[in-house]
Protein backbone atom coordinates (compact mmCIF):
# COMPACT_ATOMS: atom_id res chain seq x y z
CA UNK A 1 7.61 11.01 1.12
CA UNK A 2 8.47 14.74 2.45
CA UNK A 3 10.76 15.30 5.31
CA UNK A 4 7.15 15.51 8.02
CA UNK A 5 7.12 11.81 7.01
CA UNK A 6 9.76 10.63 9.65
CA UNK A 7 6.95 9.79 12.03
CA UNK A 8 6.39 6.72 9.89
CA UNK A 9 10.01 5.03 11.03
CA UNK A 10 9.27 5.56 14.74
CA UNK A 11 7.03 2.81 15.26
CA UNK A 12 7.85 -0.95 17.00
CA UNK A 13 5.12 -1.58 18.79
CA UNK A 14 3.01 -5.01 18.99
CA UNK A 15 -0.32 -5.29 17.07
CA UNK A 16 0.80 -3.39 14.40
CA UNK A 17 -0.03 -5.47 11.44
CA UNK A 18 -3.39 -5.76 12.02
CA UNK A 19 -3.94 -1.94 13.00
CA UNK A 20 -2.52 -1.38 9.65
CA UNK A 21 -5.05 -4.07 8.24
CA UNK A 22 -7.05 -1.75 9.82
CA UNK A 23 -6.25 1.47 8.42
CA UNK A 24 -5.89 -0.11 4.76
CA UNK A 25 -9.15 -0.90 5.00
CA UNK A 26 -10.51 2.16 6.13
CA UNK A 27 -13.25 4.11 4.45
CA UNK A 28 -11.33 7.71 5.15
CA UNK A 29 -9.12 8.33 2.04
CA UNK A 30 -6.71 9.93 4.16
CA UNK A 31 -6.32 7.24 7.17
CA UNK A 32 -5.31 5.01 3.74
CA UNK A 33 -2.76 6.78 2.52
CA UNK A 34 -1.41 7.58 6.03
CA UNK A 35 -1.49 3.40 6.66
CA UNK A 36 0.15 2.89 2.86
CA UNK A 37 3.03 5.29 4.33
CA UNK A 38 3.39 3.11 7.51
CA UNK A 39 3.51 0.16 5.11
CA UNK A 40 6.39 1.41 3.16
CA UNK A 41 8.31 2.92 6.13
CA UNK A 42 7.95 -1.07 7.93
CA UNK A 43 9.04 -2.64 4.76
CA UNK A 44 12.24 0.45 4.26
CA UNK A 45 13.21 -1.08 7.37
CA UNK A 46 13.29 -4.76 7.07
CA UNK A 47 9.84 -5.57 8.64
CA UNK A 48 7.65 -8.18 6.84
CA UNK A 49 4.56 -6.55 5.66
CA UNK A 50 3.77 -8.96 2.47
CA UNK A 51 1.22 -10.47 4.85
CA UNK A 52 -1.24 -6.89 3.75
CA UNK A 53 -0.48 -7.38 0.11
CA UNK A 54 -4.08 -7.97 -0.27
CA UNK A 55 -5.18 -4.73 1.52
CA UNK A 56 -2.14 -2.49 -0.09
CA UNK A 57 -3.13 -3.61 -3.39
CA UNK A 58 -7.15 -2.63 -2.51
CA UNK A 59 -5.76 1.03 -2.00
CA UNK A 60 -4.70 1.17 -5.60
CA UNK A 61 -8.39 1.88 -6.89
CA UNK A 62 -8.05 5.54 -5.96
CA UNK A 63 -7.62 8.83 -7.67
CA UNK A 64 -5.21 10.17 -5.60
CA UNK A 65 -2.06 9.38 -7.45
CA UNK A 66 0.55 10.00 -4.32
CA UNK A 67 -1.40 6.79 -2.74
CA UNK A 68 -0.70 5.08 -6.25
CA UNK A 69 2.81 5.51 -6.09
CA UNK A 70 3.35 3.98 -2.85
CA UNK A 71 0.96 1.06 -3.80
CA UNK A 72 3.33 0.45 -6.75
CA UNK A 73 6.14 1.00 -4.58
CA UNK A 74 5.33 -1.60 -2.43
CA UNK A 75 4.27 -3.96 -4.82
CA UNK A 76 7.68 -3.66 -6.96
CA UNK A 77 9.43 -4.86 -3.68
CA UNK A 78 7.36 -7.73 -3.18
CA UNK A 79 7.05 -8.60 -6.94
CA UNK A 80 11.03 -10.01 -6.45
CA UNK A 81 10.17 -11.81 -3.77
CA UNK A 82 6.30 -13.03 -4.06
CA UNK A 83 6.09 -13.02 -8.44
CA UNK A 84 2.75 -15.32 -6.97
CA UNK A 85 1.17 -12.67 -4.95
CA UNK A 86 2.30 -10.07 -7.46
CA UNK A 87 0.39 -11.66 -10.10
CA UNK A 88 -2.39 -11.63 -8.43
CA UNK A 89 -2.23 -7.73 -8.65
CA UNK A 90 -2.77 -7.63 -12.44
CA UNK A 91 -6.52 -8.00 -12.18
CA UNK A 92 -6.37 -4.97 -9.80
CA UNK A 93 -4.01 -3.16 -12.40
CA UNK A 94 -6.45 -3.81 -15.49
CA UNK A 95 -10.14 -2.89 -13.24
CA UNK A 96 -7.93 0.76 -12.47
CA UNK A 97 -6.58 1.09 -16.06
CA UNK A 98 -10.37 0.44 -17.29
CA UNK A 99 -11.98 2.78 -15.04
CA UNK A 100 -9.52 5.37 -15.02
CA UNK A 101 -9.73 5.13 -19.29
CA UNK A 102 -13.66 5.44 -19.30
CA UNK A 103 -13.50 8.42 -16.94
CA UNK A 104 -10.05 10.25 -18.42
């Protein structure tokens, strides 16, 4: 994340997990990797976010590889934790290694 990024640590309001729900599962590309960022920046500071490991992990199937990075980011700290839910990411990791080999 680049220094502009500090806006992600400056949030502590209610109803934030499912606005991020939300914004994970938006169609905008952008409004993703903006919610992935919030994700990360709750979880950097303490915040229990392994309730939108489904939605984080749905965000992996993308080309852009920044939003990759913080998908695998946030699935390495969880994968200590959860090794369940983290397993559960391998058929997500195969389906973008498949498609990402066909169209390479």
């Amino acid at each position: 994340m680049s220094g502009h990024d500090s806006k992600y640590f400056s949030t502590t309001k209610k109803g934030e997990i499912p606005e991020l729900k939300e914004e994970l599962n938006s169609q905008y590309k952008d409004k993703r990797k903006d919610a992935v960022k919030k994700v990360i920046a709750a979880m950097t500071v303490g915040k229990d976010v392994s309730s939108l490991f489904t939605d984080v992990v749905n965000c992996m199937q993308t080309e852009n590889l920044e939003l990759k990075k913080l998908v695998y980011l946030y699935l390495i700290n969880y994968a200590k934790s959860q090794p369940d839910l983290a397993i559960l990411a391998v058929n997500t990791f195969v389906k973008v290694a498949i498609y990402s080999f066909r169209f390479a």
